[in-house]
N, C-alpha and C. Protein backbone atom coordinates (compact mmCIF):
# COMPACT_ATOMS: atom_id res chain seq x y z
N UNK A 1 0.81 -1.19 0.00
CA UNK A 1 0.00 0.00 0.00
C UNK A 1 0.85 1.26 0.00
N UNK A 2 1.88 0.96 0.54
CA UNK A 2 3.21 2.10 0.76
C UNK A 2 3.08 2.56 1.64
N UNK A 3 1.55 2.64 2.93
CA UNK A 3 1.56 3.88 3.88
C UNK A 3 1.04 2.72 4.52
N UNK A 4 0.74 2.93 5.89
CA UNK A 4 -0.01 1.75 7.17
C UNK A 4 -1.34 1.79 6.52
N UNK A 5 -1.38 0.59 6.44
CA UNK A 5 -3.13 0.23 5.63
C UNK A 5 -4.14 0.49 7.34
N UNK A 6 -3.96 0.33 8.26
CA UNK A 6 -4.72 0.98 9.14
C UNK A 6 -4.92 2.04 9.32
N UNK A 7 -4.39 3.31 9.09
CA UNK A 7 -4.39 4.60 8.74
C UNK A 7 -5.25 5.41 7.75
N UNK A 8 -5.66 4.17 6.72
CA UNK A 8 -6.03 4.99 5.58
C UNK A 8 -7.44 5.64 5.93
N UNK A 9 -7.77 6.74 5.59
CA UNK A 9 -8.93 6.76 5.66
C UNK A 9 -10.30 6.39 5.18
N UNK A 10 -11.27 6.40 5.54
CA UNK A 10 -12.36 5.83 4.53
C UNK A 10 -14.16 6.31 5.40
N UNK A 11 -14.53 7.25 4.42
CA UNK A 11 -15.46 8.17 5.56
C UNK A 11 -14.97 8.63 6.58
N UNK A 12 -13.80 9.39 6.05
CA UNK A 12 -13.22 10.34 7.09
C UNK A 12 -12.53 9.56 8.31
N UNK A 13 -12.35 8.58 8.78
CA UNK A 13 -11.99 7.59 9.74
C UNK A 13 -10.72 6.48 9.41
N UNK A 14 -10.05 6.88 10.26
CA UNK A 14 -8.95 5.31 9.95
C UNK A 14 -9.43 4.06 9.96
N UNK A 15 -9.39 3.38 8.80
CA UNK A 15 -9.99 2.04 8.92
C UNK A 15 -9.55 1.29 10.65
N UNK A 16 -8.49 1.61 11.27
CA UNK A 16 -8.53 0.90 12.45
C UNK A 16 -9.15 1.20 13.36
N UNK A 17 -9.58 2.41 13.38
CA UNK A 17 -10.91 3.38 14.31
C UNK A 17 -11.82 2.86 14.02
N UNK A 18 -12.45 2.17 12.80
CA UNK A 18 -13.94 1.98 12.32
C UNK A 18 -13.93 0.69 12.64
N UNK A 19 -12.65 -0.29 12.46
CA UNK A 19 -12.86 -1.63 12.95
C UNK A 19 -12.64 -1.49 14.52
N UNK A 20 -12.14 -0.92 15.44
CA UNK A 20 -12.07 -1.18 16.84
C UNK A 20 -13.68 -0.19 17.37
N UNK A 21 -14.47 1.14 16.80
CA UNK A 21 -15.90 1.39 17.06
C UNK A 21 -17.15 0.53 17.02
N UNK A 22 -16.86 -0.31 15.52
CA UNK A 22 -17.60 -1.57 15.36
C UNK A 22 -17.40 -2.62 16.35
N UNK A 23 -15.88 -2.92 17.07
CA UNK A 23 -16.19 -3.71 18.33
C UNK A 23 -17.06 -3.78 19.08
N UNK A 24 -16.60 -2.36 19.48
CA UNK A 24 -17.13 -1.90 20.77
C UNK A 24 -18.66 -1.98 20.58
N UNK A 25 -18.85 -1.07 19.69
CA UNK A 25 -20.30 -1.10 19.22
C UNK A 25 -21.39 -2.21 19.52
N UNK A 26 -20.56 -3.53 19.08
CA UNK A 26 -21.47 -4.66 19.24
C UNK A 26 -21.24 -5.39 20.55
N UNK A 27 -20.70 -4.37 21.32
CA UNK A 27 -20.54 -5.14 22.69
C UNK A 27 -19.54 -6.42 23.19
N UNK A 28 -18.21 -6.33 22.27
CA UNK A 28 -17.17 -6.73 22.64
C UNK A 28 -15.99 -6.68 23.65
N UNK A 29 -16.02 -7.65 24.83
CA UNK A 29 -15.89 -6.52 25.62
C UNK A 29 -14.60 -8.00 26.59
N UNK A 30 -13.52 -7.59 26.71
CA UNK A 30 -12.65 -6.63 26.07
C UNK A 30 -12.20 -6.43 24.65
N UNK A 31 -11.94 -5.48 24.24
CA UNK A 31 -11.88 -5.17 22.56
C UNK A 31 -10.25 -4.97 22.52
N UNK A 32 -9.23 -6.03 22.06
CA UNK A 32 -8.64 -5.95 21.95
C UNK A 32 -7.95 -5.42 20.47
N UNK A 33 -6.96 -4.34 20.31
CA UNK A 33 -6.38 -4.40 19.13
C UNK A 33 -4.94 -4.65 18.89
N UNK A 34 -4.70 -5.28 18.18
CA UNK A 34 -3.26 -5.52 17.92
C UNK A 34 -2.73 -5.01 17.38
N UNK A 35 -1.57 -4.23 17.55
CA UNK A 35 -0.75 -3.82 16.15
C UNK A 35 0.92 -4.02 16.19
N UNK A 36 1.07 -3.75 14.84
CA UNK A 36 2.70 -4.52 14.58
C UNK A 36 3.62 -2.83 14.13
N UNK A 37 3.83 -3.31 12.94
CA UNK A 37 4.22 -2.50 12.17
C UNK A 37 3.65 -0.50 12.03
N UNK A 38 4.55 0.61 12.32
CA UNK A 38 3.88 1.70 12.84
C UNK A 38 2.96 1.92 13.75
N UNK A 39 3.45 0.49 14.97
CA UNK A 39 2.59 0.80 16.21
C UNK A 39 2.39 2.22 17.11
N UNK A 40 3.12 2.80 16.72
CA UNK A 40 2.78 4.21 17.52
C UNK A 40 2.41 5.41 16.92
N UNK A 41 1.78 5.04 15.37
CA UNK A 41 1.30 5.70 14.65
C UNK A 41 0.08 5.43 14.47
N UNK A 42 -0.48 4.19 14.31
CA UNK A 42 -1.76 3.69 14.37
C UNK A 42 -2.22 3.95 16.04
N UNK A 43 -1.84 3.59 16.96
CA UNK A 43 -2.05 4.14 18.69
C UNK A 43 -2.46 5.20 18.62
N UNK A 44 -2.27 6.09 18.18
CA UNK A 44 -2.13 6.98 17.70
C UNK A 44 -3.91 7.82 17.15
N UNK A 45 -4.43 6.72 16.23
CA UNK A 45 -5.37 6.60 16.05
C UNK A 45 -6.75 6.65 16.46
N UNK A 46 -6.26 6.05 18.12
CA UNK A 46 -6.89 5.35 18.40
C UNK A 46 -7.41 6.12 19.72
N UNK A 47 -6.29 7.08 20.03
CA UNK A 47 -6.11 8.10 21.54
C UNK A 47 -7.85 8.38 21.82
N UNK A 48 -8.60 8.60 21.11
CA UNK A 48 -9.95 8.92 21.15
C UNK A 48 -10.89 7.99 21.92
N UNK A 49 -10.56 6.76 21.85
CA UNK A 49 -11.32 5.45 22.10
C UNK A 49 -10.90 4.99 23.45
N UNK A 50 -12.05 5.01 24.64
CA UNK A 50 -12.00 3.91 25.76
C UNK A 50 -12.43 2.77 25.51
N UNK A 51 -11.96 2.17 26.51
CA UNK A 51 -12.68 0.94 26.34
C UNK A 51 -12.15 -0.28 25.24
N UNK A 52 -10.32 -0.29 24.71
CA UNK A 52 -9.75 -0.39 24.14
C UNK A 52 -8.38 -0.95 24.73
N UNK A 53 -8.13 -2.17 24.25
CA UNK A 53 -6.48 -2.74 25.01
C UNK A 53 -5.74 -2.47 23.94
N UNK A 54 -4.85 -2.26 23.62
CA UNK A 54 -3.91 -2.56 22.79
C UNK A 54 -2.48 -3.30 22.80
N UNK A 55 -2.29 -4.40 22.11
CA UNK A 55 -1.11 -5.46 22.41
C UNK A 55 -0.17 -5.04 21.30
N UNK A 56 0.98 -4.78 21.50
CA UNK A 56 1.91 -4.61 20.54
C UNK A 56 2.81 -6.02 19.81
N UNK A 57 2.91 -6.22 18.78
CA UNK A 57 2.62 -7.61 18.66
C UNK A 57 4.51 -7.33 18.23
N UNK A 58 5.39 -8.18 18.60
CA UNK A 58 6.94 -7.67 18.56
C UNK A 58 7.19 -8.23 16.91
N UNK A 59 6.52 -9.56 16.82
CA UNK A 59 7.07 -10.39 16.00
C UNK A 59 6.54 -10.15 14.42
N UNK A 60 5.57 -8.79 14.51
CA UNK A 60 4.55 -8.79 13.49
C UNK A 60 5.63 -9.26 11.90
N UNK A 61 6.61 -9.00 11.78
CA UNK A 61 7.33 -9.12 10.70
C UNK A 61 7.28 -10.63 9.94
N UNK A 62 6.69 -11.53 11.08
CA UNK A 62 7.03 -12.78 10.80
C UNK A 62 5.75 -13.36 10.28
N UNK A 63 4.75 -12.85 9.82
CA UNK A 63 3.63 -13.02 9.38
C UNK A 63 2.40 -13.06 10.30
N UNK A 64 1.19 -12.98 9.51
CA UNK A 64 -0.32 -12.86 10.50
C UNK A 64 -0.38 -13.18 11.44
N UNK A 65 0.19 -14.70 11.19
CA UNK A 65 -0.30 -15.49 12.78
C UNK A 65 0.13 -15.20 14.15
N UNK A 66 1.12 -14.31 13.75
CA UNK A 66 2.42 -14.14 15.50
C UNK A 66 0.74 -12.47 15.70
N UNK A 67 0.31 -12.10 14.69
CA UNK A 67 -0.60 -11.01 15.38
C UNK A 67 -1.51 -11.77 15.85
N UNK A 68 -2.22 -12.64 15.26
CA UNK A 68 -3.46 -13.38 15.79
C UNK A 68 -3.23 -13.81 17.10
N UNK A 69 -2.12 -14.76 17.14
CA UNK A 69 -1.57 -15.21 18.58
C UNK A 69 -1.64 -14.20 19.48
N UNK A 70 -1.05 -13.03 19.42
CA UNK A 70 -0.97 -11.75 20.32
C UNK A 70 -2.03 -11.76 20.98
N UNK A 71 -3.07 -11.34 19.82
CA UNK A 71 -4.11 -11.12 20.10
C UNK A 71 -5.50 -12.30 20.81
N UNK A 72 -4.86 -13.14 20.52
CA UNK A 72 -6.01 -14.85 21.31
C UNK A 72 -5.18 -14.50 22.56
N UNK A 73 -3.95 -14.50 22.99
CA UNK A 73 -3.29 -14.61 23.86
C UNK A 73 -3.79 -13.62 25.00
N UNK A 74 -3.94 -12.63 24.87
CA UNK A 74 -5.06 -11.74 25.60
C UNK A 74 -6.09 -11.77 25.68
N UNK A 75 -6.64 -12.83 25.00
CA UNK A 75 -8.17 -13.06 25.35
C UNK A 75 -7.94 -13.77 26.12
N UNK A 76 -7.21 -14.85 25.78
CA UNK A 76 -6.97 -16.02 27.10
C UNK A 76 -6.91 -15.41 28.41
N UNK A 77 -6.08 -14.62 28.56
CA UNK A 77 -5.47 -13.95 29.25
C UNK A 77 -6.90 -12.93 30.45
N UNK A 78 -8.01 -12.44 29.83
CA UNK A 78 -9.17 -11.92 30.04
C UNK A 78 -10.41 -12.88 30.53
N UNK A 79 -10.09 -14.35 30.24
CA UNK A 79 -10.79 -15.21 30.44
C UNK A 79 -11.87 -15.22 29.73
N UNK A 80 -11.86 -14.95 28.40
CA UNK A 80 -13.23 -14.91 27.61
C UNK A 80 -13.66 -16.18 27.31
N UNK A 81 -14.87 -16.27 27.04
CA UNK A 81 -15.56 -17.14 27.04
C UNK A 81 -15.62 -17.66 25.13
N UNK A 82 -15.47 -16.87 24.58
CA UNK A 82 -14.46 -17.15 23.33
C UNK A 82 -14.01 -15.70 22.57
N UNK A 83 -13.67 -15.40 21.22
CA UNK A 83 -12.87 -14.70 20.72
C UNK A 83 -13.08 -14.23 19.39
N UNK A 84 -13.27 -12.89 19.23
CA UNK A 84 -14.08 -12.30 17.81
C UNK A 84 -13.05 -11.38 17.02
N UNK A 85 -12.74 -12.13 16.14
CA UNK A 85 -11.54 -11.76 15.40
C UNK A 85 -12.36 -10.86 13.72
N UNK A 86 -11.55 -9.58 13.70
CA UNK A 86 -12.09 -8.90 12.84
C UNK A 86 -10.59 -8.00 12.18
N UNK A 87 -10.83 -7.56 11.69
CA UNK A 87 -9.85 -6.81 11.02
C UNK A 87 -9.99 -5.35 10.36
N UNK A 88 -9.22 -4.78 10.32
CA UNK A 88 -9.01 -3.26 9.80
C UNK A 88 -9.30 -2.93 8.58
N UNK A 89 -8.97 -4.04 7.82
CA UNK A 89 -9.13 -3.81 6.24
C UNK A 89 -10.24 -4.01 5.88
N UNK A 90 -11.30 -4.18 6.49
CA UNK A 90 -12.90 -4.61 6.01
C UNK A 90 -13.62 -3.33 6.59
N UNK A 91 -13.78 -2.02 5.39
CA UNK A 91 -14.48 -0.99 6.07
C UNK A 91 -16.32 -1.37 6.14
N UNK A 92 -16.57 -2.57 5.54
CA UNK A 92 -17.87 -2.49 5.42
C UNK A 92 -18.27 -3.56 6.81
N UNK A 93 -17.51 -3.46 7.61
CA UNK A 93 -17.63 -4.77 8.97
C UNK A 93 -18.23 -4.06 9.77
N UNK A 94 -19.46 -3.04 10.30
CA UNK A 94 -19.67 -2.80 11.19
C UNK A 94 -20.13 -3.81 12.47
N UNK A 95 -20.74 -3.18 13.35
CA UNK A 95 -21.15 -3.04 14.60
C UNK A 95 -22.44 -4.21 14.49
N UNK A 96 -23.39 -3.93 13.58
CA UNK A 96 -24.23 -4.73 13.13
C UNK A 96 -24.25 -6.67 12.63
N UNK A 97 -23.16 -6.50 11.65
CA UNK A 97 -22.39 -7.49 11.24
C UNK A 97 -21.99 -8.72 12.17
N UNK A 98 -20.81 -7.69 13.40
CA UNK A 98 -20.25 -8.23 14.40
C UNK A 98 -21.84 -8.91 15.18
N UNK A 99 -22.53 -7.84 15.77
CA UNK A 99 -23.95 -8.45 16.79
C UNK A 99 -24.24 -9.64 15.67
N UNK A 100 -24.70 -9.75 14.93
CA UNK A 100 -25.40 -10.88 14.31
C UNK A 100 -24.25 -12.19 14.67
N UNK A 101 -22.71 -11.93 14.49
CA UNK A 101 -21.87 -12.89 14.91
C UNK A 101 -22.37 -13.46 16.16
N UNK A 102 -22.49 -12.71 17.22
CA UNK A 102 -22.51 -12.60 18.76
C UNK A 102 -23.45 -13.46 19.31
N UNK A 103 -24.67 -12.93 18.38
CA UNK A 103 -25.56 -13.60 18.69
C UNK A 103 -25.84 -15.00 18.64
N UNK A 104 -25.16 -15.46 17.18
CA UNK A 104 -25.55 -17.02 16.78
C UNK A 104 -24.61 -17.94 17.68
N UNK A 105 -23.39 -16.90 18.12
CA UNK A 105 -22.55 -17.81 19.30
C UNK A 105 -23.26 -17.97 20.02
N UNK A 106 -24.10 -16.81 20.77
CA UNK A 106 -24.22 -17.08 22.48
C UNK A 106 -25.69 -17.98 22.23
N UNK A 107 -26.15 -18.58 20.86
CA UNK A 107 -27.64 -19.56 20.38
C UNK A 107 -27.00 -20.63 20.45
N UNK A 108 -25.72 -20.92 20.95
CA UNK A 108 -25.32 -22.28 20.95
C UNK A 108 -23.84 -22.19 20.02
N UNK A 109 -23.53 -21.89 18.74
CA UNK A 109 -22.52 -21.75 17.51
C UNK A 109 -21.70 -21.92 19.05
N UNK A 110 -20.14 -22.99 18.21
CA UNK A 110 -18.84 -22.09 18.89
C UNK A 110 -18.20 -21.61 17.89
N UNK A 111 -18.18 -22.02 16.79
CA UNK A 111 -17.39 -21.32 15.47
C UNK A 111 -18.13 -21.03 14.86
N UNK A 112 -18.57 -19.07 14.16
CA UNK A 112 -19.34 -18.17 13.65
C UNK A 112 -18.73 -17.97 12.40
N UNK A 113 -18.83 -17.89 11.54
CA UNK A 113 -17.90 -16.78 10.36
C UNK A 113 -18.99 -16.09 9.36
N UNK A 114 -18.64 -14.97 9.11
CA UNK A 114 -18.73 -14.39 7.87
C UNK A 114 -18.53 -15.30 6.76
N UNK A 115 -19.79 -15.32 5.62
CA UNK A 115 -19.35 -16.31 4.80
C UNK A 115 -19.25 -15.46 3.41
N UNK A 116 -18.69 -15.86 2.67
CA UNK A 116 -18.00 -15.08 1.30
C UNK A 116 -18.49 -16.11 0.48
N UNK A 117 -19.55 -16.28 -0.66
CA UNK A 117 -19.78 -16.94 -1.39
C UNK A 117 -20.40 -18.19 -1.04
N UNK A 118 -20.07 -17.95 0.28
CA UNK A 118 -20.35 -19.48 1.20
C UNK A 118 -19.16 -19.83 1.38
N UNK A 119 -17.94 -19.28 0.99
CA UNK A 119 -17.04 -20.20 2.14
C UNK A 119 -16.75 -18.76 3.35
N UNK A 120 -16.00 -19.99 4.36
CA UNK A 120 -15.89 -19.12 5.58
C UNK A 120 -14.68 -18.43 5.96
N UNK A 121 -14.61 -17.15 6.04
CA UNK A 121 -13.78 -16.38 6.86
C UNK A 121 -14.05 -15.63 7.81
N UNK A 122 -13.26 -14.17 7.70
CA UNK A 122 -13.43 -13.24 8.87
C UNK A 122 -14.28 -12.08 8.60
N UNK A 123 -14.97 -11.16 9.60
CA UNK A 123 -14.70 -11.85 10.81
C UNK A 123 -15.30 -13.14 11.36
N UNK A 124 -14.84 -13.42 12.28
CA UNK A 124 -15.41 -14.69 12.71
C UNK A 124 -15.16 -14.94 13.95
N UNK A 125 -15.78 -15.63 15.16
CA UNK A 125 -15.80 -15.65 16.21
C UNK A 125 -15.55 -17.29 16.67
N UNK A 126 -14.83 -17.16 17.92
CA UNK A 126 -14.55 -18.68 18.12
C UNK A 126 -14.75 -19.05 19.35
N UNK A 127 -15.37 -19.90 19.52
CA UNK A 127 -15.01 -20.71 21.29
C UNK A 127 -14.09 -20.91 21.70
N UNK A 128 -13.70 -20.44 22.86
CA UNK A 128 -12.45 -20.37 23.88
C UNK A 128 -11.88 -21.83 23.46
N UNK A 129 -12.61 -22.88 23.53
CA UNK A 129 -12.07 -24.37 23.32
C UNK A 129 -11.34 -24.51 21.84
N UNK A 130 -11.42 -23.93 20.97
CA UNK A 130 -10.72 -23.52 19.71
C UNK A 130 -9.40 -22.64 19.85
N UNK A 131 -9.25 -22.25 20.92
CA UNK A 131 -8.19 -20.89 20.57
C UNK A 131 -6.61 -21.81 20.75
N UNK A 132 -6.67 -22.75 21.55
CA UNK A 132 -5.44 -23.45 21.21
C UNK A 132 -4.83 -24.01 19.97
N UNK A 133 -5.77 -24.65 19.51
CA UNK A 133 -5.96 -25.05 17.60
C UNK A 133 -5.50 -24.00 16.82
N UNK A 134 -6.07 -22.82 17.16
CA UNK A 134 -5.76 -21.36 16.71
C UNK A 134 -4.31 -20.98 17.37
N UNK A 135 -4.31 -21.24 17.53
CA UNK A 135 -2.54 -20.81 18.56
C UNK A 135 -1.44 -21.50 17.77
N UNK A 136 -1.67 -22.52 17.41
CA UNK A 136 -0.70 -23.47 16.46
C UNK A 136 -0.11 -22.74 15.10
N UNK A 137 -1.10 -21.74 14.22
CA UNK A 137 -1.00 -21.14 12.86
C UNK A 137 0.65 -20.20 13.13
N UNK A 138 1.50 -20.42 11.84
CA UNK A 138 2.63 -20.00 11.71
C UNK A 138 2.28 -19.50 10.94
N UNK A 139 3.42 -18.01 10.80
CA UNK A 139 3.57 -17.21 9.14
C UNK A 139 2.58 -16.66 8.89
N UNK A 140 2.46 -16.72 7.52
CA UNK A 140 1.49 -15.51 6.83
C UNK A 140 0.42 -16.60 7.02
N UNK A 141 -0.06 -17.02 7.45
CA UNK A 141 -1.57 -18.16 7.85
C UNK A 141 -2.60 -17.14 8.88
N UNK A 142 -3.41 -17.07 8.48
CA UNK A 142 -4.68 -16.51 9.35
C UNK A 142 -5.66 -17.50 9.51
N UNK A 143 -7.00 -17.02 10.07
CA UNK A 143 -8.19 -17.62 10.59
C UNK A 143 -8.56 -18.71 9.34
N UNK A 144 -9.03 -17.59 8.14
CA UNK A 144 -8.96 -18.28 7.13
C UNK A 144 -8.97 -19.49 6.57
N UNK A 145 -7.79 -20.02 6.84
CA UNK A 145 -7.53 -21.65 6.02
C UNK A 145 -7.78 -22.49 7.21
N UNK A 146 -7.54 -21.87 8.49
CA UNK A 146 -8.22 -22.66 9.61
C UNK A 146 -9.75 -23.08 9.42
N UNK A 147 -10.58 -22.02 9.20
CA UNK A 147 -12.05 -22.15 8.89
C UNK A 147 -12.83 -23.03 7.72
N UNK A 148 -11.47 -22.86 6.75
CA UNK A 148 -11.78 -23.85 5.53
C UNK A 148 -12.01 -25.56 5.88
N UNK A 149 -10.89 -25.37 6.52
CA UNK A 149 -10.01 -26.88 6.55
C UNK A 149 -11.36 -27.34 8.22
N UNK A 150 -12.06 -26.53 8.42
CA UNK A 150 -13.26 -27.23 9.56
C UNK A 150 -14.76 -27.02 9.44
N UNK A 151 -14.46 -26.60 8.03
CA UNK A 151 -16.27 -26.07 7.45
C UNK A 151 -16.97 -26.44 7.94
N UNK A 152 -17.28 -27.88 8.20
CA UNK A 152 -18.61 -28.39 8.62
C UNK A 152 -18.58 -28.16 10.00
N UNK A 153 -17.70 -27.38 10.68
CA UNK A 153 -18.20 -27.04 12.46
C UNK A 153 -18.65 -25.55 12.54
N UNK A 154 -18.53 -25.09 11.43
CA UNK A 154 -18.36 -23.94 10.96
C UNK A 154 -19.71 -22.91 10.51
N UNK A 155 -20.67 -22.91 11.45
CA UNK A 155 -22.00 -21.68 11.03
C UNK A 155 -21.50 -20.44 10.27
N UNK A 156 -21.58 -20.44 8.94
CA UNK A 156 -21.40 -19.43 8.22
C UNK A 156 -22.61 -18.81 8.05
N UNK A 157 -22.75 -17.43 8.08
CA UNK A 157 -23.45 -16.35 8.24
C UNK A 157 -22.95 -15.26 6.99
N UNK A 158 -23.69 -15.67 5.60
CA UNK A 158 -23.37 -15.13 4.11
C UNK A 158 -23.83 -13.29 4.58
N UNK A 159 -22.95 -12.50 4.00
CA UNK A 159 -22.57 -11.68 4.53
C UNK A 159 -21.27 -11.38 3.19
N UNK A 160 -21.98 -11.71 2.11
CA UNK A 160 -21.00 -10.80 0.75
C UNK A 160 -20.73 -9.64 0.32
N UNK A 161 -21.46 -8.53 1.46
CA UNK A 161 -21.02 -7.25 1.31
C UNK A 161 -19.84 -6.60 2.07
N UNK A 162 -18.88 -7.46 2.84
CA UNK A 162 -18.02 -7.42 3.62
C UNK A 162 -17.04 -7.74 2.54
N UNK A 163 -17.07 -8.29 1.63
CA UNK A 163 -16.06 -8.93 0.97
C UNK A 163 -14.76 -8.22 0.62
N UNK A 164 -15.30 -6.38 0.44
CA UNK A 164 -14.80 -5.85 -0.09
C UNK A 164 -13.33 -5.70 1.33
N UNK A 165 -11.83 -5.53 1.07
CA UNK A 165 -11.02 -5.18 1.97
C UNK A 165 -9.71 -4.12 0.82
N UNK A 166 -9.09 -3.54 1.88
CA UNK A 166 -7.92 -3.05 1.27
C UNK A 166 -6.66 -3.68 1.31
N UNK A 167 -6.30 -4.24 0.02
CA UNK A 167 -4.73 -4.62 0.15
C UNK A 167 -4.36 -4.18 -0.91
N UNK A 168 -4.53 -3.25 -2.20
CA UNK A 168 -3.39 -2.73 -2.88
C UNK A 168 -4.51 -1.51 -3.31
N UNK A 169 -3.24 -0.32 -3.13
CA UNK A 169 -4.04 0.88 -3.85
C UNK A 169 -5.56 0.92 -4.48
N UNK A 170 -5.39 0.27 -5.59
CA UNK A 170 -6.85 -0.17 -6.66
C UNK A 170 -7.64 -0.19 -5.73
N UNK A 171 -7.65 -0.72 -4.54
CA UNK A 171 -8.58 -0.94 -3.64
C UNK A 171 -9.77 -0.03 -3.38
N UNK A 172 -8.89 1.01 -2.67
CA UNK A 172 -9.65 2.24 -2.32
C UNK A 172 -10.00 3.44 -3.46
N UNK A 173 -10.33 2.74 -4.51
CA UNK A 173 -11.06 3.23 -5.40
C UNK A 173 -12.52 2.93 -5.18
């Protein structure tokens, strides 16, 4: 992107402001955010917002998963009862989105996702009894191929207007 893809704006807001408001929003609680790379520029971001942890993730260089870990690792850590993983680059993820997640967990679901076409990604929410499974992912590996590779435990909640995220310029057109 050339600049911190959490930074960018989009309706006037840093995409990492709009994904950590949408937390909160839907009653995530603690709302953890992680960041790696220009951590005290994105923090930064964020000075506005209570109700907000932030984990500085050391290893971010080494791909997704050392952030994901960071970030399960403080949930653990909070004693949650499980763990709602969302991301910065999805400006269309609100508050709304997330509750509908929330909800189908606390109806019984332990694994929620956003579904894309029908297959499953993020965001997506997990039962505490999953986060070790989740703890295992190395490198550039996210939730993702975890969710693939367990579809059938997997309540997907189609939700193709999320699809849209930023990873190269073209994007934010």
């Amino acid at each position: 992107m050339g600049r911190p893809k959490q930074l960018i704006l989009y309706d006037g807001m840093p995409l990492v402001a709009r994904a950590a408001e949408a937390a909160l929003g839907a009653g995530a609680d603690p709302v953890i955010i992680v960041l790696g790379a220009h951590a005290p520029d994105v923090q930064a971001a964020l000075k506005h917002l209570a109700g907000i942890t932030v984990v500085v993730n050391p290893d971010w260089a080494t791909g997704l998963a050392s952030s994901l870990t960071a970030g399960l690792r403080a949930a653990l850590a909070a004693q949650c009862e499980g763990v709602l993983v969302t991301l910065a680059d999805q400006p269309h993820v609100g508050a709304g989105i997330l509750e509908q997640l929330v909800a189908r967990f606390r109806s019984g679901a332990r694994i929620v996702a956003a579904g894309y076409q029908g297959a499953p990604g993020v965001p997506a929410l997990f039962g505490r009894e999953h986060v070790a499974s989740l703890l295992n992912l190395t490198g550039d590996a996210g939730a993702g191929a975890w969710l693939r590779e367990r579809r059938l435990q997997v309540d997907v909640l189609p939700f193709d207007e999320v699809l849209l995220d930023f990873d190269m310029p073209s994007d934010m057109e």
